[in-house]
N, C-alpha and C. Protein backbone atom coordinates (compact mmCIF):
# COMPACT_ATOMS: atom_id res chain seq x y z
N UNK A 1 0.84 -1.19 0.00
CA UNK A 1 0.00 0.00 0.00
C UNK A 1 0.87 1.24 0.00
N UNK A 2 0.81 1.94 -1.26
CA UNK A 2 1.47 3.51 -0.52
C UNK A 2 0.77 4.31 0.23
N UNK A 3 1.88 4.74 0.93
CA UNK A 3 1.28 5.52 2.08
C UNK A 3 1.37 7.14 1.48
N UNK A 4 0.50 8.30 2.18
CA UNK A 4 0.22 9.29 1.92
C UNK A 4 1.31 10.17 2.07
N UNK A 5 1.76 11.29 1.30
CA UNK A 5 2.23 11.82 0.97
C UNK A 5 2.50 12.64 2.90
N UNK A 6 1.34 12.93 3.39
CA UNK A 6 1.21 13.65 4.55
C UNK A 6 1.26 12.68 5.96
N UNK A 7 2.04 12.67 6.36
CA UNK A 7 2.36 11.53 7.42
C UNK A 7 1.40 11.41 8.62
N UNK A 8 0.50 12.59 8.71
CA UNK A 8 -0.76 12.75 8.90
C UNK A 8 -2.19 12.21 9.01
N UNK A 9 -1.77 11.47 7.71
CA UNK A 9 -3.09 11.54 6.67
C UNK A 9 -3.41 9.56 6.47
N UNK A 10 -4.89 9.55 6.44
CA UNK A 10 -4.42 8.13 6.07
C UNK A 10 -4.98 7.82 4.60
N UNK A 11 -4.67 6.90 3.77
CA UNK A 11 -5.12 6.65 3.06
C UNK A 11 -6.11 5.57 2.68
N UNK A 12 -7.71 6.09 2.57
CA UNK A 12 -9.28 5.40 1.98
C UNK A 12 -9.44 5.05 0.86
N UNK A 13 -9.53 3.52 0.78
CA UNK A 13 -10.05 3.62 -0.76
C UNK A 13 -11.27 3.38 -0.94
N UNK A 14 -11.83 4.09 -1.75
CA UNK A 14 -13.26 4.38 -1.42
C UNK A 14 -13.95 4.01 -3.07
N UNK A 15 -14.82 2.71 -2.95
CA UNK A 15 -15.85 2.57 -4.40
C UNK A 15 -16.95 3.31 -4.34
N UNK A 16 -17.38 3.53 -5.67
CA UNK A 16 -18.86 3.66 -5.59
C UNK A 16 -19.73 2.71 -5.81
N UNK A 17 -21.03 2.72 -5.83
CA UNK A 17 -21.92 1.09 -5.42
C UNK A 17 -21.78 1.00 -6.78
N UNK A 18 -22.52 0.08 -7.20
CA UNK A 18 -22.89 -0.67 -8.81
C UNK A 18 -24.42 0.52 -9.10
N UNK A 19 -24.35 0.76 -10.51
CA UNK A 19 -25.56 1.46 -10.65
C UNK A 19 -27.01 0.46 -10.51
N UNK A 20 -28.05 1.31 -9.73
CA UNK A 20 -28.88 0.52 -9.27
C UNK A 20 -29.70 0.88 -9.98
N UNK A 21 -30.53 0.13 -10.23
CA UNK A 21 -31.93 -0.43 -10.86
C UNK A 21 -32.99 0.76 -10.89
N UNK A 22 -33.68 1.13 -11.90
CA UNK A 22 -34.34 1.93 -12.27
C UNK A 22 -33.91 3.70 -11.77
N UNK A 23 -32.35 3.88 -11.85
CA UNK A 23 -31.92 5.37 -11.73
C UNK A 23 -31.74 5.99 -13.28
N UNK A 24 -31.91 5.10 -14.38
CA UNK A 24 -32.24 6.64 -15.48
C UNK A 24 -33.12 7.80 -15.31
N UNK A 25 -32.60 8.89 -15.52
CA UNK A 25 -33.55 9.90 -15.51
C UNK A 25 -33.92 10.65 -14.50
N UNK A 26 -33.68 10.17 -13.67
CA UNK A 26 -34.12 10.40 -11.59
C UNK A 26 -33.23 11.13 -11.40
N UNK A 27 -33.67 11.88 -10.09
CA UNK A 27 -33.04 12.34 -8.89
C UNK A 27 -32.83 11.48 -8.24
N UNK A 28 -31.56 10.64 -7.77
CA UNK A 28 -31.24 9.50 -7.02
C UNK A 28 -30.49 10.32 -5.90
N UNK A 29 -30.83 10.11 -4.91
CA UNK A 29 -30.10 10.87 -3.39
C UNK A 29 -30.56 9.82 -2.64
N UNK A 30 -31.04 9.61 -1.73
CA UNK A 30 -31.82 8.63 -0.75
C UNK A 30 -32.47 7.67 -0.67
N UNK A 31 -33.39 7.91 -2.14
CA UNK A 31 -34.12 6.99 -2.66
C UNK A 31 -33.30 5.51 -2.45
N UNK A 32 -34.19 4.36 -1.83
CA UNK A 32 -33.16 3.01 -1.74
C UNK A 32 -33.62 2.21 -2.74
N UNK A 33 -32.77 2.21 -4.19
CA UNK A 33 -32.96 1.69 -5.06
C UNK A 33 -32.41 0.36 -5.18
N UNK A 34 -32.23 -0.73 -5.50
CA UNK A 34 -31.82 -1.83 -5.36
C UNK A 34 -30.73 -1.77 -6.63
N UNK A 35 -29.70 -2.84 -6.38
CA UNK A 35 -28.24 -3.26 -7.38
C UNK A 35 -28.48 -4.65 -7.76
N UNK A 36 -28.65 -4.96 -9.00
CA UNK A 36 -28.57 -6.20 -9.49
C UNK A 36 -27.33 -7.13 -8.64
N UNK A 37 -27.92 -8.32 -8.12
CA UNK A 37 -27.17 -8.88 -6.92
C UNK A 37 -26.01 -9.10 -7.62
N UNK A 38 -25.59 -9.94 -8.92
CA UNK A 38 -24.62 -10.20 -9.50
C UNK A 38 -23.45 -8.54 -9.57
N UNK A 39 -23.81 -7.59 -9.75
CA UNK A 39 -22.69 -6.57 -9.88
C UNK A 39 -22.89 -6.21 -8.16
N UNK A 40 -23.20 -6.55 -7.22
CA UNK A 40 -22.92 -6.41 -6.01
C UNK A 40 -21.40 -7.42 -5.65
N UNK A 41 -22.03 -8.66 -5.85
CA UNK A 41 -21.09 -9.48 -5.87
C UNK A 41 -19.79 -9.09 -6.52
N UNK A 42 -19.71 -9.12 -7.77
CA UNK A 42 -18.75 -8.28 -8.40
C UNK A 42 -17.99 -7.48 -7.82
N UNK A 43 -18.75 -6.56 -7.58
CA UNK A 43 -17.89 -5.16 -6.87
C UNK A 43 -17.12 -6.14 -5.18
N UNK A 44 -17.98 -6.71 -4.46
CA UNK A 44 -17.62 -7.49 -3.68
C UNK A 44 -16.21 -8.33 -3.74
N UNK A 45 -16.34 -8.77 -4.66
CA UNK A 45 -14.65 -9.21 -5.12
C UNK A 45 -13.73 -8.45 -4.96
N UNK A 46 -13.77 -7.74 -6.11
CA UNK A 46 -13.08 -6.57 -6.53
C UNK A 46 -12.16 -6.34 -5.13
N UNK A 47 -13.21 -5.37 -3.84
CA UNK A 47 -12.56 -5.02 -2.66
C UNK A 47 -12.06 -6.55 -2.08
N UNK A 48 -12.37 -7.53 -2.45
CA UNK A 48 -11.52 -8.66 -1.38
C UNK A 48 -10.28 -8.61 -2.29
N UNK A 49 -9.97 -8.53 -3.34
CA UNK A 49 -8.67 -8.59 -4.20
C UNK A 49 -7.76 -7.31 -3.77
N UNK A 50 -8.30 -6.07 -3.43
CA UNK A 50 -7.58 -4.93 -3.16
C UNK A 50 -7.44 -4.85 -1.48
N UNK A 51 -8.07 -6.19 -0.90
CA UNK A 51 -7.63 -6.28 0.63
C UNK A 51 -6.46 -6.78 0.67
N UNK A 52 -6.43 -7.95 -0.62
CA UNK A 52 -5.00 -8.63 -0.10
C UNK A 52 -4.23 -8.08 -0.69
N UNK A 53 -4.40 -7.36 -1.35
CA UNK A 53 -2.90 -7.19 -2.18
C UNK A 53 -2.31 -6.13 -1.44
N UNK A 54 -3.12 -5.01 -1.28
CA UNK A 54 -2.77 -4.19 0.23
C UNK A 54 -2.61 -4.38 1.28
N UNK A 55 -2.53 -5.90 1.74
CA UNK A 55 -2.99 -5.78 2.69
C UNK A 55 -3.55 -5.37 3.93
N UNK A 56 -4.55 -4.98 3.75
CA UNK A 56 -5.78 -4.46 4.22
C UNK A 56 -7.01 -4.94 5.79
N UNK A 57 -7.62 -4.27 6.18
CA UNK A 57 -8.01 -4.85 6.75
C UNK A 57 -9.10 -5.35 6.84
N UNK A 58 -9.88 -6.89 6.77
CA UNK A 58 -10.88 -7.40 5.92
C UNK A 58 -12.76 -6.35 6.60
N UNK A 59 -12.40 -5.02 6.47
CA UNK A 59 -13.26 -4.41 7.01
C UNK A 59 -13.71 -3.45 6.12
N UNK A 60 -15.25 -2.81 6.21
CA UNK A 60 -15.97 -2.76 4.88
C UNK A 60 -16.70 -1.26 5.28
N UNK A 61 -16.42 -0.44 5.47
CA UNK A 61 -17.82 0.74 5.72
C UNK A 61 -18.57 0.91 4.46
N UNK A 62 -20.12 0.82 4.19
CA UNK A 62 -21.17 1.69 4.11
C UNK A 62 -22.19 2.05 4.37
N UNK A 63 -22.29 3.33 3.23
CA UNK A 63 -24.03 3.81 3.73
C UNK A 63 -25.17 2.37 3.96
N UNK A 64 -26.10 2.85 4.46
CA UNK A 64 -27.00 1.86 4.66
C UNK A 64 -28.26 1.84 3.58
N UNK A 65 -27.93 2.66 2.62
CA UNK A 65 -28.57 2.66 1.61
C UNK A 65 -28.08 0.99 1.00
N UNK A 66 -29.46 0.52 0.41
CA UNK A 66 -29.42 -0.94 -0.24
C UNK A 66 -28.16 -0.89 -1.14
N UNK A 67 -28.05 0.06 -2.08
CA UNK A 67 -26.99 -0.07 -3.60
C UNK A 67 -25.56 -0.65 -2.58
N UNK A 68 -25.21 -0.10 -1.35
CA UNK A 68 -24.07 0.11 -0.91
C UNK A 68 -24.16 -1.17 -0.02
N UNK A 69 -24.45 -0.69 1.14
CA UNK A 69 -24.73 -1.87 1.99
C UNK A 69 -24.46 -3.23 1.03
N UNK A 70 -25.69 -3.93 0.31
CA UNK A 70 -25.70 -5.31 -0.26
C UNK A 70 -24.33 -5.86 -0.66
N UNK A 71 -23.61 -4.98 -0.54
CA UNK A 71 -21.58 -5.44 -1.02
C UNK A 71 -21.53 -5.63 0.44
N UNK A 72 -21.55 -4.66 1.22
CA UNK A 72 -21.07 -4.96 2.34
C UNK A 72 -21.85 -6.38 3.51
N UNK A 73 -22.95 -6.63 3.19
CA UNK A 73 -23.49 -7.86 3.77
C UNK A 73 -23.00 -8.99 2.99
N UNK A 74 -22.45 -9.03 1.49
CA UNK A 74 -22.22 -10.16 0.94
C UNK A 74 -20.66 -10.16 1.50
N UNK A 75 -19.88 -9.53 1.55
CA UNK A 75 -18.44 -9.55 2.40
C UNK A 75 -18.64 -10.00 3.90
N UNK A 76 -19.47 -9.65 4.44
CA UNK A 76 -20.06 -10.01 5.67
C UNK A 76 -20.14 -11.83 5.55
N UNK A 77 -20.71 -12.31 4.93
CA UNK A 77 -20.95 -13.66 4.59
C UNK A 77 -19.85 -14.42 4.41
N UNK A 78 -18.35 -13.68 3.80
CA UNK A 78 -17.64 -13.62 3.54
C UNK A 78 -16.17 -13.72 4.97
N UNK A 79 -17.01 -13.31 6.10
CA UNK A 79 -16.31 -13.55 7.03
C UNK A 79 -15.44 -12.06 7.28
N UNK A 80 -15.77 -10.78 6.74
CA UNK A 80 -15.41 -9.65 6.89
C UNK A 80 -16.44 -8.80 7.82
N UNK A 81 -16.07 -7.52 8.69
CA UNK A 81 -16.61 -7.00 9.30
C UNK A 81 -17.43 -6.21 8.13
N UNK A 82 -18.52 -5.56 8.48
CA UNK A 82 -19.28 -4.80 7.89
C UNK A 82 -19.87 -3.43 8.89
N UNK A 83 -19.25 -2.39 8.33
CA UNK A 83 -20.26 -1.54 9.39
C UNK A 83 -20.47 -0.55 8.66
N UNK A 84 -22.37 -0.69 9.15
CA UNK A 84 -22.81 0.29 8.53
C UNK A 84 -22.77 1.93 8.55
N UNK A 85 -22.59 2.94 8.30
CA UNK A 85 -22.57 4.40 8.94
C UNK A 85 -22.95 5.52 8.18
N UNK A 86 -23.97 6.16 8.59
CA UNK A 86 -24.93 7.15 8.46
C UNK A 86 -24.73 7.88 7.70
N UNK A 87 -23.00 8.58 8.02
CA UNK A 87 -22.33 9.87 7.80
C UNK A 87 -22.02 9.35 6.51
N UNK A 88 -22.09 7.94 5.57
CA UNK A 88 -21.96 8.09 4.46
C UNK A 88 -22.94 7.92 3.59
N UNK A 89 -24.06 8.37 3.87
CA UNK A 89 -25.56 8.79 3.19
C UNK A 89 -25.06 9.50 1.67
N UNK A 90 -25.89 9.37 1.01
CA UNK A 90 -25.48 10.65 -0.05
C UNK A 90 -26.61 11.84 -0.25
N UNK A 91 -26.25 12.62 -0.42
CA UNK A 91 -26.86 13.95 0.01
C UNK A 91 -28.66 14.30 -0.16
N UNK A 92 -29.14 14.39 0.35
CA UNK A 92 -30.44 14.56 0.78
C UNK A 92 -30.86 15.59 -0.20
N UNK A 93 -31.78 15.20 -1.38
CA UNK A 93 -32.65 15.96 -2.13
C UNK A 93 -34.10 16.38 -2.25
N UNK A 94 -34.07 15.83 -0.60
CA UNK A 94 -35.92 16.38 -0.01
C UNK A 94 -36.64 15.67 -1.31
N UNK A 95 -37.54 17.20 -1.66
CA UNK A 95 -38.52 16.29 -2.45
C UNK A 95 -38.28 16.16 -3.89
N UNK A 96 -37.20 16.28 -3.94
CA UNK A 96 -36.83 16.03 -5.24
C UNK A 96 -36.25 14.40 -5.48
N UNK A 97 -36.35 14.00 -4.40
CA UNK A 97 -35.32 12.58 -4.19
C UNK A 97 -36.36 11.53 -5.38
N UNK A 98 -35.76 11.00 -5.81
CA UNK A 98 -36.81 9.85 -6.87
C UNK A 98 -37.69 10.05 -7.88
N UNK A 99 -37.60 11.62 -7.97
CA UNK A 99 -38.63 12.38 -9.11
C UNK A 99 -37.90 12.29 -10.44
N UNK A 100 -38.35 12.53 -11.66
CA UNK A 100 -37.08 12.17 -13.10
C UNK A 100 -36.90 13.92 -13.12
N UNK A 101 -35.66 13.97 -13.32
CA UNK A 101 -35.25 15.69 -13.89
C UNK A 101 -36.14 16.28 -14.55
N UNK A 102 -36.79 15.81 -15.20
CA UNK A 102 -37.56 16.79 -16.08
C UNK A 102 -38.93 17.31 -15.62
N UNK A 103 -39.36 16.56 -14.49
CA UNK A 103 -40.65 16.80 -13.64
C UNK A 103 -40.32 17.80 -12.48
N UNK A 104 -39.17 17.91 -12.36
CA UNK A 104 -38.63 18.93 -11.47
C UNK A 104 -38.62 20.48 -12.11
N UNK A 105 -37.88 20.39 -13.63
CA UNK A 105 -38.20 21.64 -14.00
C UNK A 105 -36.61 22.33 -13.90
N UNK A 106 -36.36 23.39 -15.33
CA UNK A 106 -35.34 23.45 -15.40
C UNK A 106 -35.07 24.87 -14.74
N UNK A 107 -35.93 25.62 -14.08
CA UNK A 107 -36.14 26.59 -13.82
C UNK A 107 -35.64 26.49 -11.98
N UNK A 108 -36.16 25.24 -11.26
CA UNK A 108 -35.63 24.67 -9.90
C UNK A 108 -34.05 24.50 -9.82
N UNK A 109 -34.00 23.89 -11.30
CA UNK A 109 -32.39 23.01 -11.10
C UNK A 109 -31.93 24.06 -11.52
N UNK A 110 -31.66 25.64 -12.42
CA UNK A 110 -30.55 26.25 -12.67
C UNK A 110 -30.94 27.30 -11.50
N UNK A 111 -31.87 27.38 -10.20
CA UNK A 111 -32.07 28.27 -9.16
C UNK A 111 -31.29 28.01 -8.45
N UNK A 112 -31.08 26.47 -8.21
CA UNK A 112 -29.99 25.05 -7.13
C UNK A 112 -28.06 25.61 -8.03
N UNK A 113 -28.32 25.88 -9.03
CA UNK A 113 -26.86 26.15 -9.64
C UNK A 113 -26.57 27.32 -9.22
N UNK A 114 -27.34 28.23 -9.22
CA UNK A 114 -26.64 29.64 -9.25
C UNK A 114 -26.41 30.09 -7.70
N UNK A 115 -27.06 28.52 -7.01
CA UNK A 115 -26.22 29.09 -5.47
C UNK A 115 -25.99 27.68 -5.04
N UNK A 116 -25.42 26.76 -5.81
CA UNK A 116 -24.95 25.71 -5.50
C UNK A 116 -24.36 24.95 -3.72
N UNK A 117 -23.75 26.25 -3.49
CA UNK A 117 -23.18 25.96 -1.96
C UNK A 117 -23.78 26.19 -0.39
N UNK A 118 -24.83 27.11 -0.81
CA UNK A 118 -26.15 27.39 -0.14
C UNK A 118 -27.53 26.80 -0.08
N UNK A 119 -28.01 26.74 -1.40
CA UNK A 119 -29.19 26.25 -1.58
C UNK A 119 -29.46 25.13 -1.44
N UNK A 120 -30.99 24.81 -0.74
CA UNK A 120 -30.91 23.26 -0.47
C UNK A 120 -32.15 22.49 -1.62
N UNK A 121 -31.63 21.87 -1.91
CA UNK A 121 -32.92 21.28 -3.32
C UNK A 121 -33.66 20.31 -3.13
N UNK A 122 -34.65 20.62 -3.24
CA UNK A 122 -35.88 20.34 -2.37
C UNK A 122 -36.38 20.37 -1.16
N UNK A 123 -35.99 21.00 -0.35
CA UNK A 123 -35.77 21.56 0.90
C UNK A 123 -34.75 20.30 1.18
N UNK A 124 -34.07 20.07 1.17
CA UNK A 124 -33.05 18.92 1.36
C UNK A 124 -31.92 19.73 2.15
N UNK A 125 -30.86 19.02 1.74
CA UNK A 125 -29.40 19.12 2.16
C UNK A 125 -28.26 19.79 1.16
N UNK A 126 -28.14 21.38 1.76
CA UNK A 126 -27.40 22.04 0.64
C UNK A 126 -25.90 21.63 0.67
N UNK A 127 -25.53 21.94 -0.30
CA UNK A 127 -23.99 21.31 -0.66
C UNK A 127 -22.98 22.04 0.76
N UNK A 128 -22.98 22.81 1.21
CA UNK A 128 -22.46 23.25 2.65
C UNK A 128 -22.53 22.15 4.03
N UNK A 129 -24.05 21.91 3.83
CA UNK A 129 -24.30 21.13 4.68
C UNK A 129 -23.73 19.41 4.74
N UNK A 130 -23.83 18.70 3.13
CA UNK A 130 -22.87 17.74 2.41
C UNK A 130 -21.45 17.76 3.10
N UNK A 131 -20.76 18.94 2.82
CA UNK A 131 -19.45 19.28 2.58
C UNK A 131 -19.14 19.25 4.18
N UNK A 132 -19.80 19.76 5.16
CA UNK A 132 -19.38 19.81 6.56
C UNK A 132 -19.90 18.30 7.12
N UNK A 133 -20.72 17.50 6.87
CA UNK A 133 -20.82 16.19 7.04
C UNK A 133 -19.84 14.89 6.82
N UNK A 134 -18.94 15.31 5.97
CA UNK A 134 -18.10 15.09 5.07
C UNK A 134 -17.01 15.49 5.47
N UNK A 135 -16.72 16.32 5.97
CA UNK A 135 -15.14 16.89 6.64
C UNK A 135 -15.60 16.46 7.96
N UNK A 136 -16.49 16.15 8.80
CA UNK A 136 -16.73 15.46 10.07
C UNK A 136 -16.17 14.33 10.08
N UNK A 137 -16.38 13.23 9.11
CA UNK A 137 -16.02 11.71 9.06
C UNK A 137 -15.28 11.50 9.18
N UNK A 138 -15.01 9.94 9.92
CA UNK A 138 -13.97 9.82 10.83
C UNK A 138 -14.34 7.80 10.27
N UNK A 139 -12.83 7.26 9.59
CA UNK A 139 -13.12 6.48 8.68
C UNK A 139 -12.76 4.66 10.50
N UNK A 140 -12.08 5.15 11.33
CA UNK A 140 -11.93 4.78 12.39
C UNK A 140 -10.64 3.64 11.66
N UNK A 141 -10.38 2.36 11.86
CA UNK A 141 -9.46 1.42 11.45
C UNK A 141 -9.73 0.80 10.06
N UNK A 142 -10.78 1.55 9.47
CA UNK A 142 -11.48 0.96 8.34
C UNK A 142 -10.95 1.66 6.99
N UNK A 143 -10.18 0.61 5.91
CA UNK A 143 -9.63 1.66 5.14
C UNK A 143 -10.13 1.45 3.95
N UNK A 144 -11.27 0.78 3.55
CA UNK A 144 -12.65 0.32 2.87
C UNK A 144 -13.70 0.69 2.95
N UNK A 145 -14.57 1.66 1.92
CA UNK A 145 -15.87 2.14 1.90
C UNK A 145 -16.33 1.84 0.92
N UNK A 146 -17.88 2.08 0.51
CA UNK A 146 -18.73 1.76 -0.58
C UNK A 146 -19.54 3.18 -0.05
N UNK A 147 -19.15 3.90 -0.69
CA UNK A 147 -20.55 4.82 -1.15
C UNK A 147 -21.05 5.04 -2.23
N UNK A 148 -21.71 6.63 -2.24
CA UNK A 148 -22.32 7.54 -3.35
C UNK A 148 -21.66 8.53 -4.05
N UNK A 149 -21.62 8.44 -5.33
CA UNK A 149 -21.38 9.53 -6.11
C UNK A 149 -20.99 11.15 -5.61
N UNK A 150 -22.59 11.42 -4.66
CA UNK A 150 -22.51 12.96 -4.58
C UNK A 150 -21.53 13.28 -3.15
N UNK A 151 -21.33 11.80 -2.40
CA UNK A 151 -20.39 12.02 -1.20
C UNK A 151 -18.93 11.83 -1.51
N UNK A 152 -18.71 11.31 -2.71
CA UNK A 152 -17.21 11.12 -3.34
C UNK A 152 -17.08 12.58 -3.58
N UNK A 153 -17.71 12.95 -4.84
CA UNK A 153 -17.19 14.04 -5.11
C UNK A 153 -16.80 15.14 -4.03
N UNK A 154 -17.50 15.35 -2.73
CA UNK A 154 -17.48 15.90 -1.62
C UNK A 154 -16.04 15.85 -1.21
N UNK A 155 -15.89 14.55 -0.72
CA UNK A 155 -14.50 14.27 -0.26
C UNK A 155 -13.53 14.89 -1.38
N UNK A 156 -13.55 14.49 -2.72
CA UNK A 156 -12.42 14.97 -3.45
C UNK A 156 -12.53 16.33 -3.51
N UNK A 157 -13.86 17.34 -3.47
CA UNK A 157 -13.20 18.42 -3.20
C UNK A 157 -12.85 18.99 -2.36
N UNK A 158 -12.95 18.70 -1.05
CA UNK A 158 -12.47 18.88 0.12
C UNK A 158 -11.41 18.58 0.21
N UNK A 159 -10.37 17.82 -0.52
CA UNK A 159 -8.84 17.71 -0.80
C UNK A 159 -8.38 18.59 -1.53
N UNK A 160 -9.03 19.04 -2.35
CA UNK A 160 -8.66 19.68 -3.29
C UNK A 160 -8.32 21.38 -2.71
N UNK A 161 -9.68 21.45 -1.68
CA UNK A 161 -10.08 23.23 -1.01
C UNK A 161 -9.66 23.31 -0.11
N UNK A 162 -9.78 22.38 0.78
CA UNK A 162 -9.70 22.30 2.32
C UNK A 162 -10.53 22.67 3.13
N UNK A 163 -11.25 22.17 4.00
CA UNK A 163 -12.42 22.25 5.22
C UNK A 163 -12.19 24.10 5.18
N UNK A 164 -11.35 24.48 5.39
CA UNK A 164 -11.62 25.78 5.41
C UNK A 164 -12.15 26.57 4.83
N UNK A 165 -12.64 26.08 3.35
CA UNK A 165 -12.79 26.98 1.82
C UNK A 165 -14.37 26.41 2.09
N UNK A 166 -15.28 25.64 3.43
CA UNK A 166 -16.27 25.42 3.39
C UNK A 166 -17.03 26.98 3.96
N UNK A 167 -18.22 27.03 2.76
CA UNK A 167 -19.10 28.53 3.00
C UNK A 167 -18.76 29.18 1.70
N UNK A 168 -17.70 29.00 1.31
CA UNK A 168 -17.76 30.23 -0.04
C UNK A 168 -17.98 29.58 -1.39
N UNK A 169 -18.75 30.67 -2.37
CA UNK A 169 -19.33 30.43 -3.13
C UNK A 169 -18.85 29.16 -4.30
N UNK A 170 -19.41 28.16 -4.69
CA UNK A 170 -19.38 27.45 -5.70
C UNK A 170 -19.28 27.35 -6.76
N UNK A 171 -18.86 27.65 -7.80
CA UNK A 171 -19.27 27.30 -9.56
C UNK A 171 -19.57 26.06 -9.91
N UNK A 172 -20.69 25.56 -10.24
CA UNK A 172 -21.29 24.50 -11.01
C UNK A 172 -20.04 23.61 -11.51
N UNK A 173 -19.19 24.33 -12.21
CA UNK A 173 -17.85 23.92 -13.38
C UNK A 173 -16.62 23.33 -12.30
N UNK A 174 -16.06 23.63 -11.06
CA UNK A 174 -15.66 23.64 -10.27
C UNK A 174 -16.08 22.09 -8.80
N UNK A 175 -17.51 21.68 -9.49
CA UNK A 175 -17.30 20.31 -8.56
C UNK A 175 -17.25 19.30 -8.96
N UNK A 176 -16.27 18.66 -8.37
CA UNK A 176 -15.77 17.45 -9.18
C UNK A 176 -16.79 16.29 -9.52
N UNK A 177 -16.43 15.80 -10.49
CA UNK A 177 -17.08 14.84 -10.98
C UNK A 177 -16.78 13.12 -9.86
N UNK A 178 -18.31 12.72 -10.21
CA UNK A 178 -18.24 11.62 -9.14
C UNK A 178 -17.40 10.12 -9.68
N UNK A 179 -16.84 9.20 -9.27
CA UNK A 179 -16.55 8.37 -10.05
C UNK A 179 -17.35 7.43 -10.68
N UNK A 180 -17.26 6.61 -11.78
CA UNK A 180 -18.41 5.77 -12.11
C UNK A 180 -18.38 4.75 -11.53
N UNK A 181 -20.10 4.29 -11.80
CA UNK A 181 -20.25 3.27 -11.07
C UNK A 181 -18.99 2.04 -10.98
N UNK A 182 -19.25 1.86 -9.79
CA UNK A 182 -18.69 0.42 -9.15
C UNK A 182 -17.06 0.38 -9.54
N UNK A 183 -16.94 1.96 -9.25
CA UNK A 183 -15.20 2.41 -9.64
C UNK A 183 -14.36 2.53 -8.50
N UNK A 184 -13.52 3.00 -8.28
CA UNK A 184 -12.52 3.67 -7.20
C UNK A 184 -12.45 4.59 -7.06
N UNK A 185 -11.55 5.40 -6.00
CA UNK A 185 -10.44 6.40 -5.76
C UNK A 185 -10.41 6.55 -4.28
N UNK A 186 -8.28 7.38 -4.58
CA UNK A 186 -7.96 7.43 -3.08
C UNK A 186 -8.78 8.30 -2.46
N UNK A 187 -8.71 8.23 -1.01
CA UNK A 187 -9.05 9.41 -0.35
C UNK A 187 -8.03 9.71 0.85
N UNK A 188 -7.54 10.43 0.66
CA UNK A 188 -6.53 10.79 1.54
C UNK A 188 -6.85 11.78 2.59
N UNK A 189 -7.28 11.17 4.17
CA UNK A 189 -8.01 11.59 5.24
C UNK A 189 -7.13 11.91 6.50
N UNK A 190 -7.01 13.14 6.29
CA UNK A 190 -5.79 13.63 7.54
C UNK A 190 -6.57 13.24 8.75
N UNK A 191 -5.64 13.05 9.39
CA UNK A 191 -5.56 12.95 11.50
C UNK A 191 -6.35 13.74 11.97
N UNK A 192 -7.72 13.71 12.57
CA UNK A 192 -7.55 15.02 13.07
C UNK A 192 -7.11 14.43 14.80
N UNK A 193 -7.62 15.86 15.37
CA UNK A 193 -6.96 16.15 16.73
C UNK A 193 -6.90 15.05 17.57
N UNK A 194 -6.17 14.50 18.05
CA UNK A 194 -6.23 13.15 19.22
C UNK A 194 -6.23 11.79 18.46
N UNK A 195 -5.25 11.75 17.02
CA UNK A 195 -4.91 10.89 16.17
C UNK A 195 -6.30 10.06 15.35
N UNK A 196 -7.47 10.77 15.20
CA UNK A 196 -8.15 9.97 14.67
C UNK A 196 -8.39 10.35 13.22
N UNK A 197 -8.85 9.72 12.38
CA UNK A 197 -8.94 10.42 10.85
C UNK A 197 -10.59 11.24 10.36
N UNK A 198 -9.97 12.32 9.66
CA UNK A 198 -11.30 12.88 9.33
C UNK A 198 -10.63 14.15 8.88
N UNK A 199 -11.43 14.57 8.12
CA UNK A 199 -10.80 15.73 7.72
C UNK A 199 -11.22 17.31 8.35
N UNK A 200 -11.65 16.67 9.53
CA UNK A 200 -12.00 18.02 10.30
C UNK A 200 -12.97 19.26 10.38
N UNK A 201 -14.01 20.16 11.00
CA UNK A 201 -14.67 20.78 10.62
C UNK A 201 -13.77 22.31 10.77
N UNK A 202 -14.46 22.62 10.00
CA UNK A 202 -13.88 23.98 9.84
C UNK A 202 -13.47 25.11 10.62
């Protein structure tokens, strides 16, 4: 495993779930959509192959959303810890959660752009609120996750800005793109205070 650049810092490798079942077109945030069991499994591998070769520790965090979780109960079966945790939800789109984009209206979604870091869509969870949820987390001995799209991108830009750059204004063009389904990437999660990992609130 390489270790992080910041002696600090630890290094997460973090998937996203398998794309789940009936998300064309939708607002997918909360909604618990189900993952064809076979690309659960799949993805399930995948992290037991990047346990050993890193050796790793056979331990699994995710959201408790179905897409995510169902990897982590089939590793579970598997004789790996599984724990589930809250803080990796993906971001709350109130009532927009499960509706198709176009029933929402393009007039809502470029109102949600032009204050991206404030505004909350659908009375939901504005990207501020994401972003400080997200610099809270604290990954504990676990260097294995399965989340969401809109909480990846979070983390990577929070490497990118730093917990501190949380509150000021957003550009649409400016947040990173999420990885694709049932993909990777590092996450490199500094210490915070009293040696635990998280990237700290602001």
């Amino acid at each position: 495993m390489n270790l992080p650049a910041n002696p600090e810092a630890v290094i997460v490798f973090a998937w996203r779930h398998p794309k789940p079942v009936g998300a064309a077109g939708r607002c997918v945030g909360r909604v618990d959509l189900p993952v064809d069991p076979r690309k659960a499994r799949r993805l399930a591998y995948r992290l037991c192959e990047l346990a050993r070769k890193n050796q790793l520790p056979r331990e699994v965090l995710t959201s408790p959303l179905r897409r995510c979780a169902d990897v982590g109960r089939i590793l579970r079966r598997w004789g790996w810890q599984h724990r589930i945790d809250p803080a990796l939800l993906e971001v709350d789109f109130g009532n927009w959660d499960g509706r198709h984009w176009s029933a929402i209206g393009r007039d809502a979604i470029d109102a949600w752009c032009n204050d991206l870091a404030h505004r909350c869509p659908g009375g939901g969870e504005s990207v501020v609120d994401l972003l400080r949820r997200v610099a809270a987390w604290q990954p504990g001995c676990a260097r294995l996750l399965v989340g969401h799209g809109g909480w990846l991108s979070a983390a990577t830009w929070l490497a990118e800005n730093g917990a501190a750059a949380i509150g000021r204004a957003i550009d649409p063009g400016e947040w990173p793109a999420a990885p694709a389904y049932a993909s990777s990437c590092k996450l490199v999660v500094p210490l915070a205070p009293g040696g635990h990992a998280g990237y700290g609130r602001p």
